[in-house]
C-alpha atoms as a PDB file:
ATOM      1  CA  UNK A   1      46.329 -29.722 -44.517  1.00  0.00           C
ATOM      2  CA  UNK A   2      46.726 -30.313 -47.936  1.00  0.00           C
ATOM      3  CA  UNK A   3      47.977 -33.273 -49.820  1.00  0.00           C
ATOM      4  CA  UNK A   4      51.677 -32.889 -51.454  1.00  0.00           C
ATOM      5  CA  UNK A   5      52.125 -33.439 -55.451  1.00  0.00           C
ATOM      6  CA  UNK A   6      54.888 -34.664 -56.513  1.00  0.00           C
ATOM      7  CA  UNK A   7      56.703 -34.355 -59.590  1.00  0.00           C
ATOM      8  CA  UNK A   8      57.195 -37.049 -62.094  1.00  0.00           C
ATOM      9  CA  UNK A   9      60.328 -38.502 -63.283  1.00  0.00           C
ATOM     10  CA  UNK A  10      60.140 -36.526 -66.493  1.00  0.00           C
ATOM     11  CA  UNK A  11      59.481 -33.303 -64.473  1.00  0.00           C
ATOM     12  CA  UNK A  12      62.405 -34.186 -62.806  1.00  0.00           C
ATOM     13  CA  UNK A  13      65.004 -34.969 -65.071  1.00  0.00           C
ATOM     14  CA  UNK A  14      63.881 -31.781 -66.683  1.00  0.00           C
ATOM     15  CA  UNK A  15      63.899 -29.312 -63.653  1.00  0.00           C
ATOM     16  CA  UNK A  16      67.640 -31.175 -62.965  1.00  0.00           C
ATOM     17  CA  UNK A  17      68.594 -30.598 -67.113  1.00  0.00           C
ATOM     18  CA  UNK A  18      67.799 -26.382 -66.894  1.00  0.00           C
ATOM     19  CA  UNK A  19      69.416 -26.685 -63.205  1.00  0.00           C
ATOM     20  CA  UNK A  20      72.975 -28.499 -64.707  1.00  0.00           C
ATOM     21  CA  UNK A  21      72.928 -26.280 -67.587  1.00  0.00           C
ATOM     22  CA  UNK A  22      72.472 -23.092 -65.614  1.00  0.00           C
ATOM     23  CA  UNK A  23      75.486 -24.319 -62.765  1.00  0.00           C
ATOM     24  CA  UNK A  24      77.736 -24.451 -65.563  1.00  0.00           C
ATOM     25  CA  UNK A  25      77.408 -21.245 -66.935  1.00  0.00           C
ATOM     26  CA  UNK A  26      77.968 -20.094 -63.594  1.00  0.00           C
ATOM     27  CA  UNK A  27      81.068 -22.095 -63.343  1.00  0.00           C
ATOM     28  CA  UNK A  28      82.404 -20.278 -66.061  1.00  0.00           C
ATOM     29  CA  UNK A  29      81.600 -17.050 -65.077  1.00  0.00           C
ATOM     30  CA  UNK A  30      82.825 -17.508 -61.664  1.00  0.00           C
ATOM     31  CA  UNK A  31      85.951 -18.770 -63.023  1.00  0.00           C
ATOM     32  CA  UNK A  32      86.284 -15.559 -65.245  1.00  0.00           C
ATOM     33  CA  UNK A  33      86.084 -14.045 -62.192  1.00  0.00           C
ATOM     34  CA  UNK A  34      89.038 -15.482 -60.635  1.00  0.00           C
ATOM     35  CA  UNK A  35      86.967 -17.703 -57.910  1.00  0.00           C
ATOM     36  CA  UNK A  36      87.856 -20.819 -58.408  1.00  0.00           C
ATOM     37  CA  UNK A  37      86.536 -22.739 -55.754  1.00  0.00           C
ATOM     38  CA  UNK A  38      83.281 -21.660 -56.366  1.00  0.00           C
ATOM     39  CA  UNK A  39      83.225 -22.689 -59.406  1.00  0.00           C
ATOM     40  CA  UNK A  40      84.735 -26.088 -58.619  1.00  0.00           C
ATOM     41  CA  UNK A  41      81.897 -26.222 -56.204  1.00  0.00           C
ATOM     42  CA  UNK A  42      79.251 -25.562 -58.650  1.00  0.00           C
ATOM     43  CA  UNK A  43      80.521 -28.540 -60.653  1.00  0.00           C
ATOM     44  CA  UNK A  44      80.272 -30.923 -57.937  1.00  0.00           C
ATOM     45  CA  UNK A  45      76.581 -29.734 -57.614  1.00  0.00           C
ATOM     46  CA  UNK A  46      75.950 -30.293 -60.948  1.00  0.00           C
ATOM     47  CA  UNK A  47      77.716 -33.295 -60.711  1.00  0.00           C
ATOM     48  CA  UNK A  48      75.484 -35.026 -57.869  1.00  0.00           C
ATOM     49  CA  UNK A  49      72.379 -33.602 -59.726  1.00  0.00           C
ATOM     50  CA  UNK A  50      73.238 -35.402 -62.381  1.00  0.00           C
ATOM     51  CA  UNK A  51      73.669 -38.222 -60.971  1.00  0.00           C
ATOM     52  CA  UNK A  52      70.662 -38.204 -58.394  1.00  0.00           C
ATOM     53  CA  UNK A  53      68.438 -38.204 -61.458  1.00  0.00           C
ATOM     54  CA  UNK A  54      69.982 -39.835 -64.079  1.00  0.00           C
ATOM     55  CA  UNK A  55      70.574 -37.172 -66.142  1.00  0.00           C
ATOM     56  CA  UNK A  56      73.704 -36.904 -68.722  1.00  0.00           C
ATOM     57  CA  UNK A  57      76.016 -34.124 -68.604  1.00  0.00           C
ATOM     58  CA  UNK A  58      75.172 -32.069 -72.021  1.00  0.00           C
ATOM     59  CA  UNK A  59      77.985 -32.418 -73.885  1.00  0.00           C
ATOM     60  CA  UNK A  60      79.434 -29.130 -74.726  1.00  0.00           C
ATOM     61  CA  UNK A  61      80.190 -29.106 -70.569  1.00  0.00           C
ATOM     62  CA  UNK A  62      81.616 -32.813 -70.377  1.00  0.00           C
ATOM     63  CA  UNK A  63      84.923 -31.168 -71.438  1.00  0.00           C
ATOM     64  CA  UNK A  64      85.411 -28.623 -68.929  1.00  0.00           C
ATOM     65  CA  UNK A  65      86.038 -30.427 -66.057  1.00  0.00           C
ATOM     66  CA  UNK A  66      88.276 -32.931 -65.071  1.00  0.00           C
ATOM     67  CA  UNK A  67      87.147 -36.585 -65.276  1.00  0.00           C
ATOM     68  CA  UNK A  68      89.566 -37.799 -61.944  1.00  0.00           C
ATOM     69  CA  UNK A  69      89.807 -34.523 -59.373  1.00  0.00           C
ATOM     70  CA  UNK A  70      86.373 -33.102 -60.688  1.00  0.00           C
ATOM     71  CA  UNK A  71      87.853 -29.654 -60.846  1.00  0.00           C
ATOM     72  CA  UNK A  72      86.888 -26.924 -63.501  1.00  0.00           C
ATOM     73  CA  UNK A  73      89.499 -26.528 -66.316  1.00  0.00           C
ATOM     74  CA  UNK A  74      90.093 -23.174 -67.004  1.00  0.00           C
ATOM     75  CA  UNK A  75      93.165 -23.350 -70.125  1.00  0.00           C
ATOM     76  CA  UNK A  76      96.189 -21.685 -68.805  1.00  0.00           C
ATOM     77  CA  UNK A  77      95.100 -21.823 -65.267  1.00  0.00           C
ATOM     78  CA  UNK A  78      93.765 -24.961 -64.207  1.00  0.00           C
ATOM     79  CA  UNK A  79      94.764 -27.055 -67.086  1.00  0.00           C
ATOM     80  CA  UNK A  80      96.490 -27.108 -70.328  1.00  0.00           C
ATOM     81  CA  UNK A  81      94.746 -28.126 -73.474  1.00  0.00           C
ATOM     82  CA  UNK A  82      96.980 -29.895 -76.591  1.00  0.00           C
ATOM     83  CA  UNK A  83      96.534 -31.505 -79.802  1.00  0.00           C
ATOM     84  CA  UNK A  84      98.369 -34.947 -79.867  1.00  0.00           C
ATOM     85  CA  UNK A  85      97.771 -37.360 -83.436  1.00  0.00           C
ATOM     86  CA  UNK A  86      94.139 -36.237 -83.716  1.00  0.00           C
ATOM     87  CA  UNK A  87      93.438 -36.268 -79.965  1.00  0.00           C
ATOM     88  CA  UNK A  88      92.448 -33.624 -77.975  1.00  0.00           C
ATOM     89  CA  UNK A  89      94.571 -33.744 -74.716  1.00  0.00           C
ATOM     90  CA  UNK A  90      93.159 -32.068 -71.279  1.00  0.00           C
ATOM     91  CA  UNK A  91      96.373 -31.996 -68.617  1.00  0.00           C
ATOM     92  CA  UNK A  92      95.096 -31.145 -64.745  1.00  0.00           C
ATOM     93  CA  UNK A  93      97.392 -28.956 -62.797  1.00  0.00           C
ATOM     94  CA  UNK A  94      96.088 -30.290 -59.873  1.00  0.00           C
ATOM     95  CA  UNK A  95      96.167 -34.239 -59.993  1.00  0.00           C
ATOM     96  CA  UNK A  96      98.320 -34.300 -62.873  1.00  0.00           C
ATOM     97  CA  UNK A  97      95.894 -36.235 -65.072  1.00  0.00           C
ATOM     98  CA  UNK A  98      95.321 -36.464 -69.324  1.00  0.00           C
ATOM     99  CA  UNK A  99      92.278 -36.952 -70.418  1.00  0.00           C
ATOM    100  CA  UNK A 100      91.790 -37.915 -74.294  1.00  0.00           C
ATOM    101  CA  UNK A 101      89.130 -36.702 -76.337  1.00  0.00           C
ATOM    102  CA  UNK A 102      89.170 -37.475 -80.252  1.00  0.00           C
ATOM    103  CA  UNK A 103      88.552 -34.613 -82.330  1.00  0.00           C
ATOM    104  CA  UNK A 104      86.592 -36.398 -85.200  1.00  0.00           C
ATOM    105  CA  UNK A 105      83.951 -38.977 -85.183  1.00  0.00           C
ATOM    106  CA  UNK A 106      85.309 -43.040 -85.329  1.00  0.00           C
ATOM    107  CA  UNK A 107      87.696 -43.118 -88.331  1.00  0.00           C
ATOM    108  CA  UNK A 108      86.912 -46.295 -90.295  1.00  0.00           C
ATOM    109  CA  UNK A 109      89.590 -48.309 -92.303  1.00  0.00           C
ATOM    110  CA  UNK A 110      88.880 -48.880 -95.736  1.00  0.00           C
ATOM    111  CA  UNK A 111      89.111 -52.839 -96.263  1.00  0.00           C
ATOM    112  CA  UNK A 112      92.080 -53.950 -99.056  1.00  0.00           C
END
């Protein structure tokens, strides 16, 4: 019987980076769709792959869910989405959360 090979770390993270990025674009298509469960499944997948090797959610997808019920925010249907003083504001239907993101980098204060 042969011996097993195992991956390393960086094989890893990578296999778990294409696997996140590929769950969330079938979160969004599922939620398209109209299945919503699904697609709040496939984020907790990605979610826990994430996690189990250390790898950060890209960006562009930190948005879409939300940060307290880990549900997938669909605008209009799952969530509502509002500009507040330079602040993008997520609202959760279902745990009736906000979540704040700013809309420009840090603004600095000019010294007088």
């Amino acid at each position: 019987m042969g011996k097993k090979r195992r991956l390393n770390k960086k094989q890893q993270q990578d296999i778990a980076s294409h696997r996140i990025r590929r769950l969330f674009t079938l979160v969004q298509r599922r939620a398209l769709d109209g299945d919503l469960t699904l697609a709040d499944r496939y984020v907790h997948l990605a979610r826990k792959l994430s996690m189990k090797y250390l790898v950060p959610i890209p960006p562009e997808y930190k948005h879409c869910f939300c940060k307290h019920c880990y549900r997938y925010l669909l605008p209009g249907v799952t969530g509502r989405v509002r500009l507040q003083k330079g602040k993008l504001v997520w609202y959760c239907f279902h745990c009736h959360s906000f979540s704040r993101m700013p809309l420009h980098g840090k603004t600095t204060k000019k010294a007088k």
